[in-house]
Protein backbone atom coordinates (compact mmCIF):
# COMPACT_ATOMS: atom_id res chain seq x y z
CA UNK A 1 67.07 -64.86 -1.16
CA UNK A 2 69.41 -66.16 -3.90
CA UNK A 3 71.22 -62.45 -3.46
CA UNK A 4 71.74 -63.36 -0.19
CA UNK A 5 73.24 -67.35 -0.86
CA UNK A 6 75.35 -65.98 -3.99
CA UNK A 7 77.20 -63.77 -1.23
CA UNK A 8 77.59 -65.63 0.84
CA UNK A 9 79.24 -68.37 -1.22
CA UNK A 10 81.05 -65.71 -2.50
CA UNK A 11 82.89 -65.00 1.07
CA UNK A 12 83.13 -68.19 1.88
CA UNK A 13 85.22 -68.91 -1.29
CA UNK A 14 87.12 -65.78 -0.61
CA UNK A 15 87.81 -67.19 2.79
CA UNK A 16 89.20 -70.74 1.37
CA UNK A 17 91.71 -68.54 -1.25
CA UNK A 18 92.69 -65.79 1.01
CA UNK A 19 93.78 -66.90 4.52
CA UNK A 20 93.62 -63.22 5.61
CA UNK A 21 90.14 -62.66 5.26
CA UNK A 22 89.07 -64.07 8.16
CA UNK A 23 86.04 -66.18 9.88
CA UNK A 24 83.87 -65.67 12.54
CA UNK A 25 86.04 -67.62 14.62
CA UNK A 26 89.64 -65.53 13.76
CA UNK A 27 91.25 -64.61 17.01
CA UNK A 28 92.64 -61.19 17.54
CA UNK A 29 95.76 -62.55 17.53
CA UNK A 30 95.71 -64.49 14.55
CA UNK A 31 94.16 -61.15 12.54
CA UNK A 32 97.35 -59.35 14.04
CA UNK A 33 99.95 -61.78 12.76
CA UNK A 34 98.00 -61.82 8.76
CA UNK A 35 97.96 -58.24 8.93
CA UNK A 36 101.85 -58.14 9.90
CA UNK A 37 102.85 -61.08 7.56
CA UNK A 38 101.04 -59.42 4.96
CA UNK A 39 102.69 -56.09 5.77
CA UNK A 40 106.33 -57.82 5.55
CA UNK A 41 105.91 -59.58 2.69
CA UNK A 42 104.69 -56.57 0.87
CA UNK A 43 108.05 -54.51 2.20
CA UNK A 44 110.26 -57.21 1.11
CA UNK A 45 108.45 -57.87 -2.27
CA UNK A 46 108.79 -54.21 -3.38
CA UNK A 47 112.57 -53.20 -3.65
CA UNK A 48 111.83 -49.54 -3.10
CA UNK A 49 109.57 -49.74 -0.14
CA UNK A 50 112.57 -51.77 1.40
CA UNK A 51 115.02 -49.29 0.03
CA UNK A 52 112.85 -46.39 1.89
CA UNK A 53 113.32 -48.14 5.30
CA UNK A 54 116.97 -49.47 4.58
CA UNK A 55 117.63 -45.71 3.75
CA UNK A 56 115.42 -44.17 6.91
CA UNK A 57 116.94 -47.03 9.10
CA UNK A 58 120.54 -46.55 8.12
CA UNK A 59 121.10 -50.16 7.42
CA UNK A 60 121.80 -52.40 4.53
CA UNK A 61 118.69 -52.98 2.61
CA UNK A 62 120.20 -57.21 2.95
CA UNK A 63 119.75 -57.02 6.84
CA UNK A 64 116.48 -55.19 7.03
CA UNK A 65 115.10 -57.86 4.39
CA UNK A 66 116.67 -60.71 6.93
CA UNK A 67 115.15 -59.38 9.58
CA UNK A 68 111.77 -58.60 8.38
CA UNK A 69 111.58 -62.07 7.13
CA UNK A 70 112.37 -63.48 10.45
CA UNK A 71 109.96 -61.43 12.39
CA UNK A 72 107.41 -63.25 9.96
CA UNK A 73 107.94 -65.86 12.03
CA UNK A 74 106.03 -64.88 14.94
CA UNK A 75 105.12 -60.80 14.41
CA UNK A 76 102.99 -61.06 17.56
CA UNK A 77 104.89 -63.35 19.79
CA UNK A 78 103.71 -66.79 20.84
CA UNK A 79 100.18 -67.60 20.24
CA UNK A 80 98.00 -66.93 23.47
CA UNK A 81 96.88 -70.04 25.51
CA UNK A 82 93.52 -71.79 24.19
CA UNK A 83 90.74 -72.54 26.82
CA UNK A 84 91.34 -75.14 28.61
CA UNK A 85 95.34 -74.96 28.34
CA UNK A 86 97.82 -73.67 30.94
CA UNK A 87 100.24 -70.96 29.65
CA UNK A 88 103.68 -71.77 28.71
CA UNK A 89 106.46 -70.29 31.11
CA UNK A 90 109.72 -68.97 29.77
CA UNK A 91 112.57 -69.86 31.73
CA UNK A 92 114.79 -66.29 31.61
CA UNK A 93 117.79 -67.95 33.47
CA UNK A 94 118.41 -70.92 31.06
CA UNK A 95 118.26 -68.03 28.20
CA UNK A 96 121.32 -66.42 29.90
């Protein structure tokens, strides 16, 4: 029984620390954007790995690192209605 309390303490303090880990309540979406986020910050933290897709892009290694840190942003788009709220609509023709 204390086994089972002692791990379970243990996750839950992983959980507080690591926002990645997850919860029994973590949306798809949300475990989407952590895992891109993650992945982005990991390419632009490590010179090489953003020197490898600079090179295989055929861009400057400066604009691949501004864009990967703007598609932190919002990797997966807008966040997907919650019960009980009606979705937003884009308005195309005012973007235009």
């Amino acid at each position: 029984m204390a086994d089972k309390l002692r791990t379970q303490q243990e996750l839950e303090r992983l959980q507080a620390k690591y926002i990645g880990t997850g919860h029994p309540d973590t949306t798809s979406w949300e475990w989407k954007t952590n895992i891109y986020r993650d992945t982005y910050a990991s390419i632009v933290g490590h010179p090489p790995l953003l020197s490898y897709i600079a090179l295989a892009e055929n861009e400057p290694a400066a604009k691949v690192r501004a864009r990967l840190i703007r598609k932190m942003l919002q990797p997966m788009g807008p966040p997907p209605p919650r019960e009980g709220e009606e979705p937003m609509l884009v308005d195309r023709k005012a973007d235009a």
